[in-house]
N, C-alpha and C. Protein backbone atom coordinates (compact mmCIF):
# COMPACT_ATOMS: atom_id res chain seq x y z
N UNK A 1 39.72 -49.82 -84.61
CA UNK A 1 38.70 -48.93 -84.10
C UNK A 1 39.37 -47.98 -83.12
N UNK A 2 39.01 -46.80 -83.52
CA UNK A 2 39.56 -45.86 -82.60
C UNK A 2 39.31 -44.04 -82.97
N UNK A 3 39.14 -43.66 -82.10
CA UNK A 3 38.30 -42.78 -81.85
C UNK A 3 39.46 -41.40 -82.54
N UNK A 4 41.03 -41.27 -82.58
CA UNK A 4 42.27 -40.47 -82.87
C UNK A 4 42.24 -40.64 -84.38
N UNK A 5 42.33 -39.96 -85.41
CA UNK A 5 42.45 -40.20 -87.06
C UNK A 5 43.99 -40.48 -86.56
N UNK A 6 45.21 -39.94 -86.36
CA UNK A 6 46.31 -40.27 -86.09
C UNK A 6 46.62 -41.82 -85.45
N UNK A 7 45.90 -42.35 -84.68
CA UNK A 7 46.27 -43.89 -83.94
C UNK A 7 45.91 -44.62 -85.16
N UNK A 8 44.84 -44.01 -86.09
CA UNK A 8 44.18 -45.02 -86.72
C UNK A 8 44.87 -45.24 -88.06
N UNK A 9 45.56 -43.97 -88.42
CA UNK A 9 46.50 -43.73 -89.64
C UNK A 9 47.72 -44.83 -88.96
N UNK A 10 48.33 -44.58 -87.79
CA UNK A 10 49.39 -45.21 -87.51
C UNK A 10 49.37 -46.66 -87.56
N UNK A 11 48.15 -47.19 -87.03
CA UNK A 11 47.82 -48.99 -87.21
C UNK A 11 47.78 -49.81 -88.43
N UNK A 12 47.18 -48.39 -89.32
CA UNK A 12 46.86 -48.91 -90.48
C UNK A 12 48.24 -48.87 -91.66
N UNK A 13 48.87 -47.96 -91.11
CA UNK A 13 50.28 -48.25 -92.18
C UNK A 13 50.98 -49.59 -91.07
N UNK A 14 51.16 -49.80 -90.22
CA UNK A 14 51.90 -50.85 -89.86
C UNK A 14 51.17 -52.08 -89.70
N UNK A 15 50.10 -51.99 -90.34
CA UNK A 15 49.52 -53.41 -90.50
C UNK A 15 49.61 -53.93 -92.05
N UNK A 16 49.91 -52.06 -93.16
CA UNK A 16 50.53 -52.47 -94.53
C UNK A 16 51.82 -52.83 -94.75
N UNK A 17 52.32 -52.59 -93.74
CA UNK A 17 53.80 -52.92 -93.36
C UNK A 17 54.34 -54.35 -93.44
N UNK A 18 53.13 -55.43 -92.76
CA UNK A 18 53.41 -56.77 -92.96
C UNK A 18 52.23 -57.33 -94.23
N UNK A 19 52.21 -56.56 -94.61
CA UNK A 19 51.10 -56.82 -95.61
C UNK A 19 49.26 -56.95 -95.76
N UNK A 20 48.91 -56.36 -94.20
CA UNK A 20 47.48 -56.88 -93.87
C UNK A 20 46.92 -55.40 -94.62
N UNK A 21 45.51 -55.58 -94.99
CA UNK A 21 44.69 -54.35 -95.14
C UNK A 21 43.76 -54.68 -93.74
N UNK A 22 43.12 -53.29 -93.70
CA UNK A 22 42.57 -53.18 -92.63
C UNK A 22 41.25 -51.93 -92.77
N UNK A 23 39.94 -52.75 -92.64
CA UNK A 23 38.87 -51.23 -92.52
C UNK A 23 39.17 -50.61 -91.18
N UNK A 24 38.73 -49.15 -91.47
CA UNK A 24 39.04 -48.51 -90.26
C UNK A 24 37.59 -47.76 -89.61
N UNK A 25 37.45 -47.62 -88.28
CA UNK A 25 36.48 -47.55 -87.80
C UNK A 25 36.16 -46.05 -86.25
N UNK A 26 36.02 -45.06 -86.53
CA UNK A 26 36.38 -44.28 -85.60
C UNK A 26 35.97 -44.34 -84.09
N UNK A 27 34.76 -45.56 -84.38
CA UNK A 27 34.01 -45.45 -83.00
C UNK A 27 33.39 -47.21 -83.16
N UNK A 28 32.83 -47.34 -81.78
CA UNK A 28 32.01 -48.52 -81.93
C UNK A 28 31.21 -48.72 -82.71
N UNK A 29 29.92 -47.97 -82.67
CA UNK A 29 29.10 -48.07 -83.10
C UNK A 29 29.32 -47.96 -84.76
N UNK A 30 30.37 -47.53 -85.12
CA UNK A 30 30.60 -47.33 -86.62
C UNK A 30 31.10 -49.00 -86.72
N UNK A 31 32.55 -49.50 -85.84
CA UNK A 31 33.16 -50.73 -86.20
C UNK A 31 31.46 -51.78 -85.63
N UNK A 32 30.73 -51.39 -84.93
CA UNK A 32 29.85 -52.88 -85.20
C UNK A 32 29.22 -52.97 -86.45
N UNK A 33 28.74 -52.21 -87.15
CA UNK A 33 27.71 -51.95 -88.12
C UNK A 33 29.22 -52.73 -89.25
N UNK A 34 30.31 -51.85 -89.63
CA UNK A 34 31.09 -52.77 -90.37
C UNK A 34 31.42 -54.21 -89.86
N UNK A 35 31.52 -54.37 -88.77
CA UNK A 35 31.87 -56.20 -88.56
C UNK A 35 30.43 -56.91 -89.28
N UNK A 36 29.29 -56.42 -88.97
CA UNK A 36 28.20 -56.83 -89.45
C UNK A 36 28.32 -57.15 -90.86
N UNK A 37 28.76 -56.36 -91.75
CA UNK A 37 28.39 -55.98 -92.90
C UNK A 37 29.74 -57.12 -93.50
N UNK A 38 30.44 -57.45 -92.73
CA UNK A 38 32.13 -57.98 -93.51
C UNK A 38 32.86 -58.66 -92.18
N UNK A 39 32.40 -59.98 -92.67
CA UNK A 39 33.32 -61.10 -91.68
C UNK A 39 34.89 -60.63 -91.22
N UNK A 40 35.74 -60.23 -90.39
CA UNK A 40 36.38 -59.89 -90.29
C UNK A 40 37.42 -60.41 -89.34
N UNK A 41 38.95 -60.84 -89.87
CA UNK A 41 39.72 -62.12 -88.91
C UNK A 41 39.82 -61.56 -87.31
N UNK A 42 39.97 -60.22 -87.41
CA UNK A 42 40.37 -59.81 -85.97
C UNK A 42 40.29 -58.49 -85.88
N UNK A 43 40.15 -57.80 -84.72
CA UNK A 43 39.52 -56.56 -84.34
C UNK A 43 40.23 -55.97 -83.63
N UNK A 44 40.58 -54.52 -83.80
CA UNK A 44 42.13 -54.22 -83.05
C UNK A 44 40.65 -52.74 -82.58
N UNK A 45 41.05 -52.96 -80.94
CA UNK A 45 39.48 -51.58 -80.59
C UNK A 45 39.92 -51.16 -79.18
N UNK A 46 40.24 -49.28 -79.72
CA UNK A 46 40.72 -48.52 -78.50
C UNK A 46 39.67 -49.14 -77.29
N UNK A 47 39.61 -49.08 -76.13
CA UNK A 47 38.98 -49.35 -75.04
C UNK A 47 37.97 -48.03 -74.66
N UNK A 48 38.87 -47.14 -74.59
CA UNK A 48 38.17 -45.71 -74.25
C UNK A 48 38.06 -44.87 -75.41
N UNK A 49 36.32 -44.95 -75.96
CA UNK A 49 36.09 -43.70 -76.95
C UNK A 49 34.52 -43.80 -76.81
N UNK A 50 34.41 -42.22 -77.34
CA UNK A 50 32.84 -41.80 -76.81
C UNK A 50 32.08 -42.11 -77.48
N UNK A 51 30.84 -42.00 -76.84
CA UNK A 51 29.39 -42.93 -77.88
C UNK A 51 29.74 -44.98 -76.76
N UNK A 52 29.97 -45.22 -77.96
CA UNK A 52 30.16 -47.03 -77.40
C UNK A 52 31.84 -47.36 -77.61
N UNK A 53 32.02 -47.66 -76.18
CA UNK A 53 33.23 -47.38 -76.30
C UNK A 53 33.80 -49.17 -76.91
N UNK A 54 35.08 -49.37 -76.36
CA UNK A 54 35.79 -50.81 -77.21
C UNK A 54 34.98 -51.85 -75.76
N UNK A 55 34.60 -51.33 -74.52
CA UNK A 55 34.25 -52.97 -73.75
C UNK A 55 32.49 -53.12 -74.16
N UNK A 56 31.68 -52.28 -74.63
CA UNK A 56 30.86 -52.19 -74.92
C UNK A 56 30.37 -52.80 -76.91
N UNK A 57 31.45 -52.28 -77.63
CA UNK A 57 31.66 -53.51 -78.89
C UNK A 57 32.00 -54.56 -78.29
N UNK A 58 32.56 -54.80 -77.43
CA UNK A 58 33.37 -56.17 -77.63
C UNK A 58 31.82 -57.19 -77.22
N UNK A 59 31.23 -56.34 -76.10
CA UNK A 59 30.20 -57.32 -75.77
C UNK A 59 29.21 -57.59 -76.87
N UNK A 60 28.91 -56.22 -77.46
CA UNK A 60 27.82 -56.69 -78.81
C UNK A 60 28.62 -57.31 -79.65
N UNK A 61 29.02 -58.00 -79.85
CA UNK A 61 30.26 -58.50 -80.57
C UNK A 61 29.78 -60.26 -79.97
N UNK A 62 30.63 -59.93 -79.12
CA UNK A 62 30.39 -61.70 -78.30
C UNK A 62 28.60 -61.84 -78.25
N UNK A 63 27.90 -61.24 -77.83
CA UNK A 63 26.26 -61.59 -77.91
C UNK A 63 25.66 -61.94 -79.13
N UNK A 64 26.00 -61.11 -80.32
CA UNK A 64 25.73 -61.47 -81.45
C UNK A 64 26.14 -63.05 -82.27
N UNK A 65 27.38 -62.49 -81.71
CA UNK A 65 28.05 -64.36 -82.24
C UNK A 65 27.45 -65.44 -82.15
N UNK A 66 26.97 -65.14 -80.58
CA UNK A 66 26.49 -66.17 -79.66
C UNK A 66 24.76 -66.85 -80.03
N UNK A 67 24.00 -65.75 -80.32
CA UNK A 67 22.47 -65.83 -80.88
C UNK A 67 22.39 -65.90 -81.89
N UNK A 68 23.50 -65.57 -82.98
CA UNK A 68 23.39 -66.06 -84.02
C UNK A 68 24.38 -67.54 -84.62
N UNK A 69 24.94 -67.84 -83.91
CA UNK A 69 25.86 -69.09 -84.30
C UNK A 69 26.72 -68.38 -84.57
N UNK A 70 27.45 -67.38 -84.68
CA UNK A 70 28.42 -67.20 -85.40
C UNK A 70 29.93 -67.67 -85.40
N UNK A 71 30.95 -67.41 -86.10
CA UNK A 71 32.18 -67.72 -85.05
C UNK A 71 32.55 -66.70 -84.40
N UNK A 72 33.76 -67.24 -83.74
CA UNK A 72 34.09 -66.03 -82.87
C UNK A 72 35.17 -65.16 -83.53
N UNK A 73 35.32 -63.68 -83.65
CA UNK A 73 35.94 -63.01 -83.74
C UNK A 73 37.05 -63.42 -82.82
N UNK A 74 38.46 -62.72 -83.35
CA UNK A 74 39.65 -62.14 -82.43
C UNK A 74 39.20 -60.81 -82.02
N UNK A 75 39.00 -60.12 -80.97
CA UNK A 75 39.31 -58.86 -80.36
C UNK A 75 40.44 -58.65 -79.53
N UNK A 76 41.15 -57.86 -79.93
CA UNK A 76 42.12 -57.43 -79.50
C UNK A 76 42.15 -55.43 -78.90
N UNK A 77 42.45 -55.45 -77.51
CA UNK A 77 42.45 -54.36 -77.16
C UNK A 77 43.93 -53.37 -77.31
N UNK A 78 43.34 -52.22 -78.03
CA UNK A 78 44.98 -51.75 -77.94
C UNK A 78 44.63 -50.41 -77.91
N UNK A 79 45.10 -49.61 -76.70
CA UNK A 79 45.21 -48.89 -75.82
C UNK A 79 46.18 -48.15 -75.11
N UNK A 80 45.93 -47.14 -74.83
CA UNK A 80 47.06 -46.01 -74.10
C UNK A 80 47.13 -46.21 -72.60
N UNK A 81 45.81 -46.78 -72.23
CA UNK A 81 45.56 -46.97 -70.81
C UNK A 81 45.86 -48.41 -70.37
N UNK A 82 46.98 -48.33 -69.76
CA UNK A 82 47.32 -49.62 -69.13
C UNK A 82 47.95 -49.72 -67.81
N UNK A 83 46.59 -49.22 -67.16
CA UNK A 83 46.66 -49.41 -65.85
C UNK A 83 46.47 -50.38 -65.11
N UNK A 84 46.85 -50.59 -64.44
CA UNK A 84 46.59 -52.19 -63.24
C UNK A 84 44.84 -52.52 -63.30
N UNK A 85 44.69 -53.58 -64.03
CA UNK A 85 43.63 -53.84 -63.94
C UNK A 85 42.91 -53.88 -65.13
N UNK A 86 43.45 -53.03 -65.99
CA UNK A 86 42.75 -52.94 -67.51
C UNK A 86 42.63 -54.06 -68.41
N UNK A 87 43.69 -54.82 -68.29
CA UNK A 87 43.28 -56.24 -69.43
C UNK A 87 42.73 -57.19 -68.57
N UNK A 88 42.34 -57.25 -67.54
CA UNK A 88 41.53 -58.05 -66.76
C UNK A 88 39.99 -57.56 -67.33
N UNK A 89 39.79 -56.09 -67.29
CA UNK A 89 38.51 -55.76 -67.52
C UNK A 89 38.35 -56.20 -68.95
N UNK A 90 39.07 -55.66 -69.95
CA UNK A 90 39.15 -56.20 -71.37
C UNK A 90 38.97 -57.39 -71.51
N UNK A 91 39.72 -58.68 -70.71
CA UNK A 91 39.34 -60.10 -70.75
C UNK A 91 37.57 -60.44 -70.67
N UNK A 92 37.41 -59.60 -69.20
CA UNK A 92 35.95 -60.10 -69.20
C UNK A 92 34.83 -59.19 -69.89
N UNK A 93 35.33 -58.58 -70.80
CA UNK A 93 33.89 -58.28 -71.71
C UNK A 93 34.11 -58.97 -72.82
N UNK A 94 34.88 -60.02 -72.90
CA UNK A 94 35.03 -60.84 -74.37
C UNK A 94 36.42 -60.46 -75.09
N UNK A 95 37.39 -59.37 -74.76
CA UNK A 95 38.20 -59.77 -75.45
C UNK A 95 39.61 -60.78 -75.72
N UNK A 96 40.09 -60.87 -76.49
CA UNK A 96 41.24 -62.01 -76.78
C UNK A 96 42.15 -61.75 -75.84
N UNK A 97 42.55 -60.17 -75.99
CA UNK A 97 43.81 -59.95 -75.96
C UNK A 97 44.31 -58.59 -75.35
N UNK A 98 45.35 -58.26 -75.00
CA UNK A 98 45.65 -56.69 -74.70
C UNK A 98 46.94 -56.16 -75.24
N UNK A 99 46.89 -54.90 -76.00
CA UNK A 99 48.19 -54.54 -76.27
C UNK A 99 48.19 -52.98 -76.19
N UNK A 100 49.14 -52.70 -75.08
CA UNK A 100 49.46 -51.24 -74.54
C UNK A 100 50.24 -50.49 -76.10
N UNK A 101 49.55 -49.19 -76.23
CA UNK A 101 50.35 -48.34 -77.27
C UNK A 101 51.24 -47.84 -76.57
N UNK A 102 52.22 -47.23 -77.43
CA UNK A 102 52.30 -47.57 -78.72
C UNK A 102 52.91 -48.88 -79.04
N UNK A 103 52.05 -49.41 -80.25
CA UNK A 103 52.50 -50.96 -80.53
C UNK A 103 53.36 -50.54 -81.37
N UNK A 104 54.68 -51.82 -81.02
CA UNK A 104 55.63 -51.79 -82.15
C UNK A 104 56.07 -52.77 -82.60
């Protein structure tokens, strides 16, 4: 999930790289409606993008799980912004994980 066609082109060839496919999602509100629609192992979601950004999925994400039984997703944050303090905030809206771009 991510808001750049370029970040999202770039994730998605290096996730064909080790062999994963991957739907792609420009915004929150687009990646919740697909997690909905398609069980999905793990969730790679810029932090900062407009409309609903990645700490705002992550929470409809964890709430949903939660009222509906579901399991839990992996969310994983991956991001340009990695400032002091950022995967702390990422931790507490539900996600797994943090990984500063560019990932390599």
């Amino acid at each position: 999930v991510d808001d750049h066609p370029v970040n999202r082109e770039v994730i998605g060839r290096q996730l064909e790289l080790i062999g994963l496919q991957a739907d792609m999602a420009e915004g929150g509100a687009q990646a919740l409606m697909a997690w909905r629609a398609r069980k999905h192992a793990i969730v790679l979601l810029d932090i900062h993008m407009p409309g609903m950004d990645g700490f705002d999925l992550a929470r409809a994400i964890r709430q949903e799980e939660q009222a509906k039984g579901l399991d839990r997703t992996t969310l994983v944050a991956v991001t340009a912004n990695a400032l002091k303090g950022e995967a702390e905030r990422c931790y507490a809206a539900g996600m797994d994980g943090f990984l500063a771009k560019p990932v390599t």
